[in-house]
N, C-alpha and C. Protein backbone atom coordinates (compact mmCIF):
# COMPACT_ATOMS: atom_id res chain seq x y z
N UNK A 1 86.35 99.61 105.07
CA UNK A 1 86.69 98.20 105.24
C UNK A 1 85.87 97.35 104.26
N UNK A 2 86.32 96.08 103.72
CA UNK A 2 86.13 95.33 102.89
C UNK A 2 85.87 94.16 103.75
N UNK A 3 85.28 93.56 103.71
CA UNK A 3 85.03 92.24 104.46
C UNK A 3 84.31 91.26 103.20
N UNK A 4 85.09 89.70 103.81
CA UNK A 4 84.86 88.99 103.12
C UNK A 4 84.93 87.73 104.06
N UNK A 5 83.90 86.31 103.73
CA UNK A 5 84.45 85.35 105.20
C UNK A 5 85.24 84.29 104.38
N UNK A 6 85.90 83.99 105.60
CA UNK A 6 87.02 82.72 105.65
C UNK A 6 86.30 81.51 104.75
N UNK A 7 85.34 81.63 104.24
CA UNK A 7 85.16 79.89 103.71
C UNK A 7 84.89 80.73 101.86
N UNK A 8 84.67 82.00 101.80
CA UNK A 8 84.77 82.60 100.63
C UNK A 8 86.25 82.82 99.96
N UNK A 9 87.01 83.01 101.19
CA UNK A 9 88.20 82.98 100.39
C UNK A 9 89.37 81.68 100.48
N UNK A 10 88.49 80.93 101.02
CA UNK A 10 89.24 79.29 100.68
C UNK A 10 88.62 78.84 99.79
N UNK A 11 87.67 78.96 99.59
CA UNK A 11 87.30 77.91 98.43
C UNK A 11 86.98 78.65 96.82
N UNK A 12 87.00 80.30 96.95
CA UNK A 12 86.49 80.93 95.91
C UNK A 12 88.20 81.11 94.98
N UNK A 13 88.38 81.37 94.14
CA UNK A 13 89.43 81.17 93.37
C UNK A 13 89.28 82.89 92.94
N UNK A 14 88.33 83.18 92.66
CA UNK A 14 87.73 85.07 92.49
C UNK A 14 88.26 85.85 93.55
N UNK A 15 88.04 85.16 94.43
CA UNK A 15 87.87 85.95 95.82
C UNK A 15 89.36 85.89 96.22
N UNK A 16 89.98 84.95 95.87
CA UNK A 16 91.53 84.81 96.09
C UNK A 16 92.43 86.04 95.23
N UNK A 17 91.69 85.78 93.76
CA UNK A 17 92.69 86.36 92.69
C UNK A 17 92.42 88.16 93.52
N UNK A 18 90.84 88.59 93.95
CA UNK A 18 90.76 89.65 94.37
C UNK A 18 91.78 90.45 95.28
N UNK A 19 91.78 89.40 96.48
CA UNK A 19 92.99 89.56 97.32
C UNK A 19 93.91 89.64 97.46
N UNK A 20 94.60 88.90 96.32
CA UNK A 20 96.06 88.97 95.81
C UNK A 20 96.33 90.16 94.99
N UNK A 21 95.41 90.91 94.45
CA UNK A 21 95.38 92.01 93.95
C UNK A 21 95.51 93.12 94.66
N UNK A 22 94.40 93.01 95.58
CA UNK A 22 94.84 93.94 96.32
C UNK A 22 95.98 93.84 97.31
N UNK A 23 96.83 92.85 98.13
CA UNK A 23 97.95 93.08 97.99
C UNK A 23 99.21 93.69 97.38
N UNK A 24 98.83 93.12 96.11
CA UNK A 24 100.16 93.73 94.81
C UNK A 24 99.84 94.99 94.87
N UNK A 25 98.98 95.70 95.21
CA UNK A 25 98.81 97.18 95.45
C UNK A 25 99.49 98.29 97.12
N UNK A 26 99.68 97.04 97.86
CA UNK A 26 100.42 97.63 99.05
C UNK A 26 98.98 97.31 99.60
N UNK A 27 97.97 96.80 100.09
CA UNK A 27 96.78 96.82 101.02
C UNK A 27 97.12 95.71 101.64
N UNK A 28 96.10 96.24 103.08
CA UNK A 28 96.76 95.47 103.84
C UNK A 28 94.81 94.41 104.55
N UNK A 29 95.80 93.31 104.75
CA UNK A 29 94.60 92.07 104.82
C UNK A 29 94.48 91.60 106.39
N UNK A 30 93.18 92.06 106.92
CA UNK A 30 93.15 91.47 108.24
C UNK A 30 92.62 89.81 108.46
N UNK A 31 92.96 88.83 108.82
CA UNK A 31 92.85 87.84 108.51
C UNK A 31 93.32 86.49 109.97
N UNK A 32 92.51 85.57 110.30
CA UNK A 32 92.23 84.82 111.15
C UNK A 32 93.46 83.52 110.94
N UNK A 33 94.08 83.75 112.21
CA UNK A 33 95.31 82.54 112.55
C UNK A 33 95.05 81.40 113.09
N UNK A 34 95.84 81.07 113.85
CA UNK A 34 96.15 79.52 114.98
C UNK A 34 95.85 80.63 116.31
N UNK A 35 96.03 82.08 116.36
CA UNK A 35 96.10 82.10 117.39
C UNK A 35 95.38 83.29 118.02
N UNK A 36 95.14 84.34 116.48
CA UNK A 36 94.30 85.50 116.70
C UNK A 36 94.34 86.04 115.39
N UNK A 37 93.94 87.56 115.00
CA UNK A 37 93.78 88.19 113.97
C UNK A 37 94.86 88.68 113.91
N UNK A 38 95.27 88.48 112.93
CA UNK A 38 96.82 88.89 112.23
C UNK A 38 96.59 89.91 111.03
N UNK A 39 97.42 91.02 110.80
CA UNK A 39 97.32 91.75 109.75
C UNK A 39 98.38 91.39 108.92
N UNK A 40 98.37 91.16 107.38
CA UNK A 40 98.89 90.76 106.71
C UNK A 40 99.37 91.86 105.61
N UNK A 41 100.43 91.93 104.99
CA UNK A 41 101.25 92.73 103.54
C UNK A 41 101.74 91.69 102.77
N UNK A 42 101.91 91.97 101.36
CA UNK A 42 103.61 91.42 100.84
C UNK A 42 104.46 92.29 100.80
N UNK A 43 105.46 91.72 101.54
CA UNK A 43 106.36 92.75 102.03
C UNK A 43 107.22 92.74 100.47
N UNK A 44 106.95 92.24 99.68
CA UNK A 44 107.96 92.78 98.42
C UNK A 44 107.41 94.12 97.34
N UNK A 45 106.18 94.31 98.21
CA UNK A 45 105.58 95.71 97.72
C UNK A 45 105.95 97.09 98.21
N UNK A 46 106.31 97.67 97.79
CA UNK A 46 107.30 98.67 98.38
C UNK A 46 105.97 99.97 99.45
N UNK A 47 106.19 100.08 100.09
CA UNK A 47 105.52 100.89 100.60
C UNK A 47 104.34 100.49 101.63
N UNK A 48 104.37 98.53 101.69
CA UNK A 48 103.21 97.83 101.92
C UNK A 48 103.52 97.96 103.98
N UNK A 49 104.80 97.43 104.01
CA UNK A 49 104.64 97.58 105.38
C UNK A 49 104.40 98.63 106.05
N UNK A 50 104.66 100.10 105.23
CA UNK A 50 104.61 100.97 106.59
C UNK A 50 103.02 101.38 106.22
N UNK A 51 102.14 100.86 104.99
CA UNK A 51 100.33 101.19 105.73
C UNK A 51 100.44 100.47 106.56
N UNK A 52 100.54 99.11 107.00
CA UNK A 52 100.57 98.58 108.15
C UNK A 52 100.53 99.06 108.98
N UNK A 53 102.20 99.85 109.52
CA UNK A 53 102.58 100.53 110.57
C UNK A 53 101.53 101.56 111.07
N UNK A 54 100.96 102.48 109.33
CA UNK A 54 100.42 103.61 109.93
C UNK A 54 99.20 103.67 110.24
N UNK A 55 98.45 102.16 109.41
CA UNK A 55 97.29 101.45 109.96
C UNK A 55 96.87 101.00 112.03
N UNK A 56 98.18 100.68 112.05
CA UNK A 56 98.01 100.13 112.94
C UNK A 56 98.25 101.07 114.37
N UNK A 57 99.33 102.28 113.93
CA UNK A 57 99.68 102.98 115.01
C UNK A 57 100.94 103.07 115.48
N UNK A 58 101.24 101.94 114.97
CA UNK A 58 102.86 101.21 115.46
C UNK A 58 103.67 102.32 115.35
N UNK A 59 105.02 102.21 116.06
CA UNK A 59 105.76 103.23 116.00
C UNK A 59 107.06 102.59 115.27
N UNK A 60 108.04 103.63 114.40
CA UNK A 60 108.88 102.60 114.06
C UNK A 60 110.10 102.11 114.74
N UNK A 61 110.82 101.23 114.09
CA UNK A 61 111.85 100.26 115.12
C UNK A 61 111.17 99.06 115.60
N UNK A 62 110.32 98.87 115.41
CA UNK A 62 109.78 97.65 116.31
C UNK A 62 109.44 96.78 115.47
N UNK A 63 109.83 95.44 115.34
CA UNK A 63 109.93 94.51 114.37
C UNK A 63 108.82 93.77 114.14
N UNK A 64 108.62 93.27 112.98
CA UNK A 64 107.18 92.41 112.71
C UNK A 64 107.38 91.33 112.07
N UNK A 65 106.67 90.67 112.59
CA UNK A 65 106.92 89.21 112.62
C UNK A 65 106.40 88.50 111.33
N UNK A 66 107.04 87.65 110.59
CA UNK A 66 106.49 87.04 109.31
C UNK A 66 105.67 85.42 109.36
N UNK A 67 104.77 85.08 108.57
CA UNK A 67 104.50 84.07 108.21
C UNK A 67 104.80 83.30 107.27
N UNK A 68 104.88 82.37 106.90
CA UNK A 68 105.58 81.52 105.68
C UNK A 68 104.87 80.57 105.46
N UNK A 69 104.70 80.06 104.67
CA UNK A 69 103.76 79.10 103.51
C UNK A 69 104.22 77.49 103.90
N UNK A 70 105.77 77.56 103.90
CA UNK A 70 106.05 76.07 104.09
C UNK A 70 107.02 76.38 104.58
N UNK A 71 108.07 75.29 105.61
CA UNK A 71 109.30 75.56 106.15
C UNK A 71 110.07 75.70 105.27
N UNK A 72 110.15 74.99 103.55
CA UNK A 72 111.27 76.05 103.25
C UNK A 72 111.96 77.44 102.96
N UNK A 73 110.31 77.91 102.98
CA UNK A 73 110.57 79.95 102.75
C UNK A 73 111.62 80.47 103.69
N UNK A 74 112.02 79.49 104.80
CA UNK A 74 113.03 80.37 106.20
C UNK A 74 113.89 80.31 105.24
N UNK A 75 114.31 79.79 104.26
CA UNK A 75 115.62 79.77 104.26
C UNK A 75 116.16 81.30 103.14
N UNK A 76 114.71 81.76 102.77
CA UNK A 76 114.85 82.53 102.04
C UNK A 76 115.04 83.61 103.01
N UNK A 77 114.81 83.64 104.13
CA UNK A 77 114.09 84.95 104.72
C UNK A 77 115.47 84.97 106.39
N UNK A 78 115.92 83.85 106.87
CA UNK A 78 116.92 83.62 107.74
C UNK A 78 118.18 82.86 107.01
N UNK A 79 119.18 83.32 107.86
CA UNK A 79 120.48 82.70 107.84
C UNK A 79 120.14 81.06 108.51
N UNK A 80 120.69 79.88 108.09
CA UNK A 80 120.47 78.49 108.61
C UNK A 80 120.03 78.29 109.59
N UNK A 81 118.97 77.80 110.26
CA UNK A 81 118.86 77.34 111.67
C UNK A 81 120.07 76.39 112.17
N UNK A 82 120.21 76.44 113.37
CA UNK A 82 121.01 75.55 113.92
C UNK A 82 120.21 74.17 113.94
N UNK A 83 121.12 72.66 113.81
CA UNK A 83 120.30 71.81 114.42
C UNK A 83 119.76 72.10 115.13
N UNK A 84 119.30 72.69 116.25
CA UNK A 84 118.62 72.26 117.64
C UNK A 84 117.22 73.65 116.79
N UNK A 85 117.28 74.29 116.36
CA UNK A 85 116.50 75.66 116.18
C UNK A 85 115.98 74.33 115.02
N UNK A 86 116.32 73.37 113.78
CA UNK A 86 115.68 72.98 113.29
C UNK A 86 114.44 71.77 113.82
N UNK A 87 115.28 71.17 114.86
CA UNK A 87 114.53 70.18 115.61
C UNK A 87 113.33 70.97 116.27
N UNK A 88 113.73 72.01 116.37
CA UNK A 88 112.40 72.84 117.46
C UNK A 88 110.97 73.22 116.35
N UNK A 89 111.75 74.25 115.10
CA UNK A 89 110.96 73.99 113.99
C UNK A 89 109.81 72.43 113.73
N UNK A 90 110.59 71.50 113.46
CA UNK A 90 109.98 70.01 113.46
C UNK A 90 109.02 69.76 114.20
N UNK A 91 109.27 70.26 115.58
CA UNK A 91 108.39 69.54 116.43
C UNK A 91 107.07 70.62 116.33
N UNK A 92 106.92 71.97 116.30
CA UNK A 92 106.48 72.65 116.61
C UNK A 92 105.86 73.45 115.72
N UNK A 93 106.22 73.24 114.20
CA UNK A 93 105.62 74.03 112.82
C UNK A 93 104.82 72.76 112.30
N UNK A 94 103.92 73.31 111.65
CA UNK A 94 103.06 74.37 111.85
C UNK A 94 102.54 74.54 113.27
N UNK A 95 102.63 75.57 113.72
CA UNK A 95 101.85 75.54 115.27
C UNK A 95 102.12 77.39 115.71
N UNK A 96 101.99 76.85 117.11
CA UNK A 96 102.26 78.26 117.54
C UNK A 96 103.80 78.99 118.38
N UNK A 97 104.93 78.58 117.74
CA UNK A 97 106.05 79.29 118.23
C UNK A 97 106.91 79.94 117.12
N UNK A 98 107.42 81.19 117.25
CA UNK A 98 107.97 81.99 116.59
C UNK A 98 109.48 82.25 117.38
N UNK A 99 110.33 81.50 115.89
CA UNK A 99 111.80 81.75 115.96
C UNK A 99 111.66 82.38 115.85
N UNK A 100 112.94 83.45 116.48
CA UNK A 100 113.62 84.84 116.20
C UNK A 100 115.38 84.10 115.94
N UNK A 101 115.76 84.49 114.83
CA UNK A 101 117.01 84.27 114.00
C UNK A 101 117.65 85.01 113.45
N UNK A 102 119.18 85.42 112.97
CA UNK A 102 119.78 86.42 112.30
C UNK A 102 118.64 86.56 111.08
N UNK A 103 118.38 87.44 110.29
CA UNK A 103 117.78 88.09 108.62
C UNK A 103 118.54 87.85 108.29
N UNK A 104 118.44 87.56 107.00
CA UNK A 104 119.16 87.66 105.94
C UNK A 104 119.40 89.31 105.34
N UNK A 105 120.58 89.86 104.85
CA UNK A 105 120.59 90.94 104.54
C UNK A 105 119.45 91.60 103.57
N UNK A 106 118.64 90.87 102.67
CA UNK A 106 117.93 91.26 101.76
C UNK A 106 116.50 91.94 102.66
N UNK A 107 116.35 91.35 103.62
CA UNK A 107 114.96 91.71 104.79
C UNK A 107 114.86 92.91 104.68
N UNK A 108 113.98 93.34 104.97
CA UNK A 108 114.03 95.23 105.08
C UNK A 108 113.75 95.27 106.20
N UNK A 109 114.59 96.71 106.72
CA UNK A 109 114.96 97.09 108.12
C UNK A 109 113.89 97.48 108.68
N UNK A 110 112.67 97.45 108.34
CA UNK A 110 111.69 97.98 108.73
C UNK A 110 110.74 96.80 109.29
N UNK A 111 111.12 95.63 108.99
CA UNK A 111 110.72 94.31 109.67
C UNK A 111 111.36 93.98 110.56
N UNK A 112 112.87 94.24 110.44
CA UNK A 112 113.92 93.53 111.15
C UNK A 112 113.68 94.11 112.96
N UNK A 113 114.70 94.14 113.98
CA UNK A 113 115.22 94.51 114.84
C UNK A 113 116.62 94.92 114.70
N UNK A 114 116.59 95.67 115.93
CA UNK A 114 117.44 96.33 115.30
C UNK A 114 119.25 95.69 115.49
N UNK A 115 119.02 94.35 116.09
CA UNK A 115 119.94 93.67 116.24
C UNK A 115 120.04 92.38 115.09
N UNK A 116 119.16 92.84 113.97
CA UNK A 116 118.92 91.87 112.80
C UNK A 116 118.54 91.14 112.91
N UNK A 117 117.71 90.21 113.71
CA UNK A 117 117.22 89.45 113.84
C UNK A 117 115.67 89.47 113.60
N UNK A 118 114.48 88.70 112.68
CA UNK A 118 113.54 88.81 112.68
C UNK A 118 112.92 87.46 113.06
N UNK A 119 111.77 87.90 113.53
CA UNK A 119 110.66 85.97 113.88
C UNK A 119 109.51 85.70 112.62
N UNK A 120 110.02 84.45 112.68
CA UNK A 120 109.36 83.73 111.55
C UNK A 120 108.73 82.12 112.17
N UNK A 121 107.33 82.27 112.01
CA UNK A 121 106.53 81.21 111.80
C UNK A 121 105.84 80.37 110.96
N UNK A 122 105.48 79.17 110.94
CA UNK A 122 104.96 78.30 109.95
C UNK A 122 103.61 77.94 110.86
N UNK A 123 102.31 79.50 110.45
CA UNK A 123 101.24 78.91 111.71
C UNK A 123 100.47 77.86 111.01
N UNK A 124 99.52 77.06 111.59
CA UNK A 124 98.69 76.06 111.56
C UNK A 124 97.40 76.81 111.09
N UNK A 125 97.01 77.40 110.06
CA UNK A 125 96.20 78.14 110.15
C UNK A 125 96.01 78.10 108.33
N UNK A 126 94.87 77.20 107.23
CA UNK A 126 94.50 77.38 105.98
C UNK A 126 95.01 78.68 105.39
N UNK A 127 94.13 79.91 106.04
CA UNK A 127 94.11 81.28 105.18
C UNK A 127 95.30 81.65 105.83
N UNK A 128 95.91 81.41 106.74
CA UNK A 128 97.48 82.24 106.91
C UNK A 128 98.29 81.57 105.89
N UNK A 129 98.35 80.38 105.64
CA UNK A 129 99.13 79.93 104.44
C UNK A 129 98.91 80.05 103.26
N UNK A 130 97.35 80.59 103.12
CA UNK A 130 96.93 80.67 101.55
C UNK A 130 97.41 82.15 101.25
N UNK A 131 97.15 83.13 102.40
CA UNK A 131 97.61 84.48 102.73
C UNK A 131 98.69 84.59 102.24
N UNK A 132 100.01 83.83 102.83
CA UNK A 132 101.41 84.06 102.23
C UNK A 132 101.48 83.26 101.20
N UNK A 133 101.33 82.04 100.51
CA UNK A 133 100.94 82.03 99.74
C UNK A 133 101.13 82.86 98.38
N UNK A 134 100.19 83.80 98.71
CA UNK A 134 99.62 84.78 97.79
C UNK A 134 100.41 86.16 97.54
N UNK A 135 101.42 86.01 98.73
CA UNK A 135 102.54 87.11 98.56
C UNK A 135 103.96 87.03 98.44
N UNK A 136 103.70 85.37 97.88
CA UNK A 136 105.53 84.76 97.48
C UNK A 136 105.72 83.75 98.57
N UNK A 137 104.88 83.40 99.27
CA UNK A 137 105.92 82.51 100.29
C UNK A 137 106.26 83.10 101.67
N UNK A 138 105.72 84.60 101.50
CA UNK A 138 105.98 85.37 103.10
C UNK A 138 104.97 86.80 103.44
N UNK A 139 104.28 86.62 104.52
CA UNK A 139 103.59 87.44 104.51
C UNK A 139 103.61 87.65 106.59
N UNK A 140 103.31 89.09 106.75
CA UNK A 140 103.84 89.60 108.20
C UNK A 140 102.76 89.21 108.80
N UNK A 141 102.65 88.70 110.00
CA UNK A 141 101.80 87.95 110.73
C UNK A 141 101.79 88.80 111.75
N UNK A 142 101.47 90.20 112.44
CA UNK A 142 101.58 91.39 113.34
C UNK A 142 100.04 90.87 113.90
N UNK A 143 99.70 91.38 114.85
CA UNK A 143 98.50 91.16 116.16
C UNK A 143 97.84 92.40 115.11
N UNK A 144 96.17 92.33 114.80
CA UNK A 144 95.08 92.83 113.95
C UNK A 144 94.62 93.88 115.23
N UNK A 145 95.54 95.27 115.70
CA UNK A 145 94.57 95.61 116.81
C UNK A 145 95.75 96.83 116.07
N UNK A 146 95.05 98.20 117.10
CA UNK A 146 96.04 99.36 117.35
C UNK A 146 96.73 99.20 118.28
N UNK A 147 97.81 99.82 118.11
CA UNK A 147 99.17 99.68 119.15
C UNK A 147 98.74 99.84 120.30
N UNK A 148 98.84 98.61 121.15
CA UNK A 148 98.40 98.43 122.27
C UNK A 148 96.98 98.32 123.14
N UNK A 149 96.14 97.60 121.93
CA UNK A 149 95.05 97.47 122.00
C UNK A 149 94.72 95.65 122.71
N UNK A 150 93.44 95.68 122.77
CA UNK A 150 93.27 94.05 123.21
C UNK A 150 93.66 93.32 122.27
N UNK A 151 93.75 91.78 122.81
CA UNK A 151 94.65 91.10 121.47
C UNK A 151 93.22 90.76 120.66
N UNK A 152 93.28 90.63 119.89
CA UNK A 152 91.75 90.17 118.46
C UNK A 152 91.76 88.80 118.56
N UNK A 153 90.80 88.98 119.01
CA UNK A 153 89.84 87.32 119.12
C UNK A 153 88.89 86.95 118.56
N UNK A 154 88.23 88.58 118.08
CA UNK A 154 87.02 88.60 117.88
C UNK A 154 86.68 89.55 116.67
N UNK A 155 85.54 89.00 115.26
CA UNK A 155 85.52 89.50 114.46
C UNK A 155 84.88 91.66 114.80
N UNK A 156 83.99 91.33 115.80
CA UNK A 156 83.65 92.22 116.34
C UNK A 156 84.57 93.34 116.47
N UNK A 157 85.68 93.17 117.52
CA UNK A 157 86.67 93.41 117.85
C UNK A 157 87.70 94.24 116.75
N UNK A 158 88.20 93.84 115.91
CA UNK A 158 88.39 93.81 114.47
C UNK A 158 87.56 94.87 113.90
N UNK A 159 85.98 94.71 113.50
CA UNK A 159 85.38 95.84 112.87
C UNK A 159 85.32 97.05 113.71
N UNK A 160 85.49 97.04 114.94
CA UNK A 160 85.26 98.05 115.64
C UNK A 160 86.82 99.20 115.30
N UNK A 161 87.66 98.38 115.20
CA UNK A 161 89.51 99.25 116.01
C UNK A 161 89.21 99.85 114.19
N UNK A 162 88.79 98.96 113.34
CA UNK A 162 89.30 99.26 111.76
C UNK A 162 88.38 99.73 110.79
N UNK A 163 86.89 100.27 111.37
CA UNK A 163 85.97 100.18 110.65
C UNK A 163 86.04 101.83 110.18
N UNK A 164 86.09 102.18 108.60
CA UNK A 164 86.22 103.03 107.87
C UNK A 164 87.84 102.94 107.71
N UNK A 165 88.80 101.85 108.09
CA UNK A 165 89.56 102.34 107.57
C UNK A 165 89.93 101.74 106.19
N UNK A 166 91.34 101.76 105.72
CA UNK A 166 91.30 100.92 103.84
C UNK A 166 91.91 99.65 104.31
N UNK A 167 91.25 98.59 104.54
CA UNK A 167 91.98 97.17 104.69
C UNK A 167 90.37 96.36 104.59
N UNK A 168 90.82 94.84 103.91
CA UNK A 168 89.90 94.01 103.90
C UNK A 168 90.55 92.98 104.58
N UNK A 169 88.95 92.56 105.48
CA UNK A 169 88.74 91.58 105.94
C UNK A 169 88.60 90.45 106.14
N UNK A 170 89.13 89.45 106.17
CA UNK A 170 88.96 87.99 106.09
C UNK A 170 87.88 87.43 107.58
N UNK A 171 86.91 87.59 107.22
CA UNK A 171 86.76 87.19 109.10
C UNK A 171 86.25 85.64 109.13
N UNK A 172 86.97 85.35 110.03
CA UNK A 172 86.59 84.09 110.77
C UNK A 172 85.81 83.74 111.93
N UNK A 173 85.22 85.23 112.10
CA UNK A 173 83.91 85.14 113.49
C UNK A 173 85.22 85.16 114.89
N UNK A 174 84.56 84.61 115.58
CA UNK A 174 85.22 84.58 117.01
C UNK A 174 86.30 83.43 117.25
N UNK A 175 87.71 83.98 117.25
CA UNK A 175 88.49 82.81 117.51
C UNK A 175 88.71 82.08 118.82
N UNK A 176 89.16 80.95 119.58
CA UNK A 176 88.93 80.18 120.84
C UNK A 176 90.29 81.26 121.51
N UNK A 177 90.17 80.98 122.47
CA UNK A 177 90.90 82.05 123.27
C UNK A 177 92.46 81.91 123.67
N UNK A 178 93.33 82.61 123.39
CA UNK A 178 94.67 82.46 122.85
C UNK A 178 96.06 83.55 123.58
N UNK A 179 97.14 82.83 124.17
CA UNK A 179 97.45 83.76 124.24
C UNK A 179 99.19 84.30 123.85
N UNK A 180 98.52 84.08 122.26
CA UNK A 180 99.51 84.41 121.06
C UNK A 180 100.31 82.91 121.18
N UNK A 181 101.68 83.70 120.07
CA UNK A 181 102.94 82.64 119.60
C UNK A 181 103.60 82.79 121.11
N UNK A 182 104.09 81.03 121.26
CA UNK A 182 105.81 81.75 121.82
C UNK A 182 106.83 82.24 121.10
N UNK A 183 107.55 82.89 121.70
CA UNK A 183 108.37 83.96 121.04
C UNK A 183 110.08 83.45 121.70
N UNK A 184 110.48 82.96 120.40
CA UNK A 184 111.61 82.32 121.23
C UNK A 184 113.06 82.81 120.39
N UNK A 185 113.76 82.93 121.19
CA UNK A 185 115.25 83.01 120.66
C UNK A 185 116.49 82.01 120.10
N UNK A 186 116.59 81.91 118.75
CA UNK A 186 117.46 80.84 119.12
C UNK A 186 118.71 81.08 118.09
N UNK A 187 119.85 81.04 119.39
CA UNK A 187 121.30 81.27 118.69
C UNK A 187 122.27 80.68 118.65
N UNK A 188 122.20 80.00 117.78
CA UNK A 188 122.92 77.77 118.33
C UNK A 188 122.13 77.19 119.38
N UNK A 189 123.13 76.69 120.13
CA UNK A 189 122.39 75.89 120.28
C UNK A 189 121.19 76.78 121.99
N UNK A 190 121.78 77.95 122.44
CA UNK A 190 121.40 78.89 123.32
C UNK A 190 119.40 79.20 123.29
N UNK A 191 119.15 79.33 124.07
CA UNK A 191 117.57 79.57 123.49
C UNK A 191 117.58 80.27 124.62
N UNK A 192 116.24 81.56 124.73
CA UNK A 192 115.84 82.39 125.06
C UNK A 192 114.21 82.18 125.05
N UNK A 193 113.67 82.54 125.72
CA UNK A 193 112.13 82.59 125.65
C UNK A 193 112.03 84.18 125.67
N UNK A 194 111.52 84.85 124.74
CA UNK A 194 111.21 86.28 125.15
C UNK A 194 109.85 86.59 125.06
N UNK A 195 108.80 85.62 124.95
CA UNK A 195 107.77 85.70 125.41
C UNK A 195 107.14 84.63 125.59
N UNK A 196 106.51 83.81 126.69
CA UNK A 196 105.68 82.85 126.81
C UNK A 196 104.48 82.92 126.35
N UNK A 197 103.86 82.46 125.24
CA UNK A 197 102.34 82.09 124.68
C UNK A 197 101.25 80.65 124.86
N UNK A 198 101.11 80.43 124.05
CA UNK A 198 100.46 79.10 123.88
C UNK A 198 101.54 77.76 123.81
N UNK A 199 102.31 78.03 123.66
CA UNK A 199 103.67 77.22 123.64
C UNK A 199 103.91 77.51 124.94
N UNK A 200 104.23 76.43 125.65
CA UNK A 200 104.69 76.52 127.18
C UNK A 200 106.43 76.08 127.30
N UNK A 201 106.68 77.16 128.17
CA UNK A 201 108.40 76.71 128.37
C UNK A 201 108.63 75.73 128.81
N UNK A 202 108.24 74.83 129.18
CA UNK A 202 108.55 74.08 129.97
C UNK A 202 108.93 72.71 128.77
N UNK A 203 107.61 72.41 127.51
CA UNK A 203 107.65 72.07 126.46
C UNK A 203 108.70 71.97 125.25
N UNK A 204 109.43 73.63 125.70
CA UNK A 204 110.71 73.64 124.65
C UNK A 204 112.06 73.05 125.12
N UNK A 205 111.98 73.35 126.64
CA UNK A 205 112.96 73.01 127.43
C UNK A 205 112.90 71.15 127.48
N UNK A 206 112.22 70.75 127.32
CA UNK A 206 112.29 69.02 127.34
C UNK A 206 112.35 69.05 126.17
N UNK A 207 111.72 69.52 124.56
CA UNK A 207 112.81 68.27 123.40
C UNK A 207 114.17 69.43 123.53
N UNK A 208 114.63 70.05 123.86
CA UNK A 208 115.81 70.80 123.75
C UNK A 208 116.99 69.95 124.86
N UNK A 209 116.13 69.31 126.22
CA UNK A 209 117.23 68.63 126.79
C UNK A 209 117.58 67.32 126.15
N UNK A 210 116.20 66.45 125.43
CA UNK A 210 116.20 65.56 124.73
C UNK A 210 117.09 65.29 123.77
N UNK A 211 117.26 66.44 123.06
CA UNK A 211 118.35 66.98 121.90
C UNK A 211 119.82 66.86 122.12
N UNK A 212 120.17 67.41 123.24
CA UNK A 212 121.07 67.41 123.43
C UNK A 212 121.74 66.22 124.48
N UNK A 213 120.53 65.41 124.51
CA UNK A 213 121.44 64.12 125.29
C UNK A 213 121.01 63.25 124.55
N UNK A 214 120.44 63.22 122.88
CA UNK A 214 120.78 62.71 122.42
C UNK A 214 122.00 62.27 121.57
């Protein structure tokens, strides 16, 4: 493991170009969110997501979730939001809820689900945006633990699950206590919650009635 801290690679321009390097190589970057430790690829490196996978334990079929730089990267990465999926975007990006939307065919199936649909967020988080950023505009925002491990809160935490393995570190010390993205569905104007996080349902469900009686 490589470790490096969060105020070295915001403000160092070295320390950036380093990182971005090692990306373009398929390595994979553990690195501090809005909501926990996220492991990061550019997924336009061929071979980058599945160290991830085999980093992490993951099994395949199971989809991973992306980050994006600014709201317009969705459009590279999803088919149109619906009004109501854009209004939700608005209210709620940068922050902590993750659309799930048709892919675009170009996605690789190895991100996707297997009903094509992948989740994409715009988190609130410097180095998650400098992160993707640094890998075109999109970079996979997956939970920094082994499959089915505690969620990472903690830099500790982090060196312990990953220590000797090949990934560098971004650490941000101990993050405030979180419990993840919401994870939401949205297919027109239909919404789904398929996981409650830090985003509360109750929250999506009022501008969504708002929306629609407007």
């Amino acid at each position: 493991m490589k470790r490096v801290k969060t105020e070295e690679f915001l403000s160092s321009n070295r320390v950036r170009d380093d990182v971005e390097g090692y990306l373009r190589q398929g390595g994979v970057v553990i690195y501090p969110t809005d909501t926990l430790y996220g492991m990061g690829v550019d997924i336009r490196v061929a071979g980058a997501v599945e160290n991830l996978m085999s980093l992490k334990g993951r099994e395949s079929g199971r989809p991973v979730p992306l980050f994006i730089a600014s709201p317009g990267e969705i459009e590279d990465i999803c088919a149109p939001l619906s009004p109501l999926g854009e209004k939700l975007a608005e209210v709620f990006w940068p922050g902590k809820l993750t659309i799930v939307t048709r892919a675009r065919p170009h996605i690789a199936l190895i991100v996707r689900s297997e009903d094509g649909t992948v989740g994409v967020r715009l988190p609130d988080s410097a180095v998650s945006l400098s992160l993707a950023g640094l890998c075109g505009g999109v970079t996979t925002g997956t939970s920094a633990n082994k499959s089915r491990g505690a969620i990472p809160l903690t830099a500790g935490q982090v060196m312990e699950d990953f220590e000797g393995d090949d990934v560098l570190f971004i650490d941000g010390g101990d993050l405030p206590p979180s419990a993840g993205s919401t994870v939401l569905l949205v297919d027109g104007n239909v919404l789904s919650i398929l996981r409650e996080g830090d985003v509360k349902a109750d929250e999506i469900l009022k501008i969504a009635e708002e929306f629609d009686n407007g």
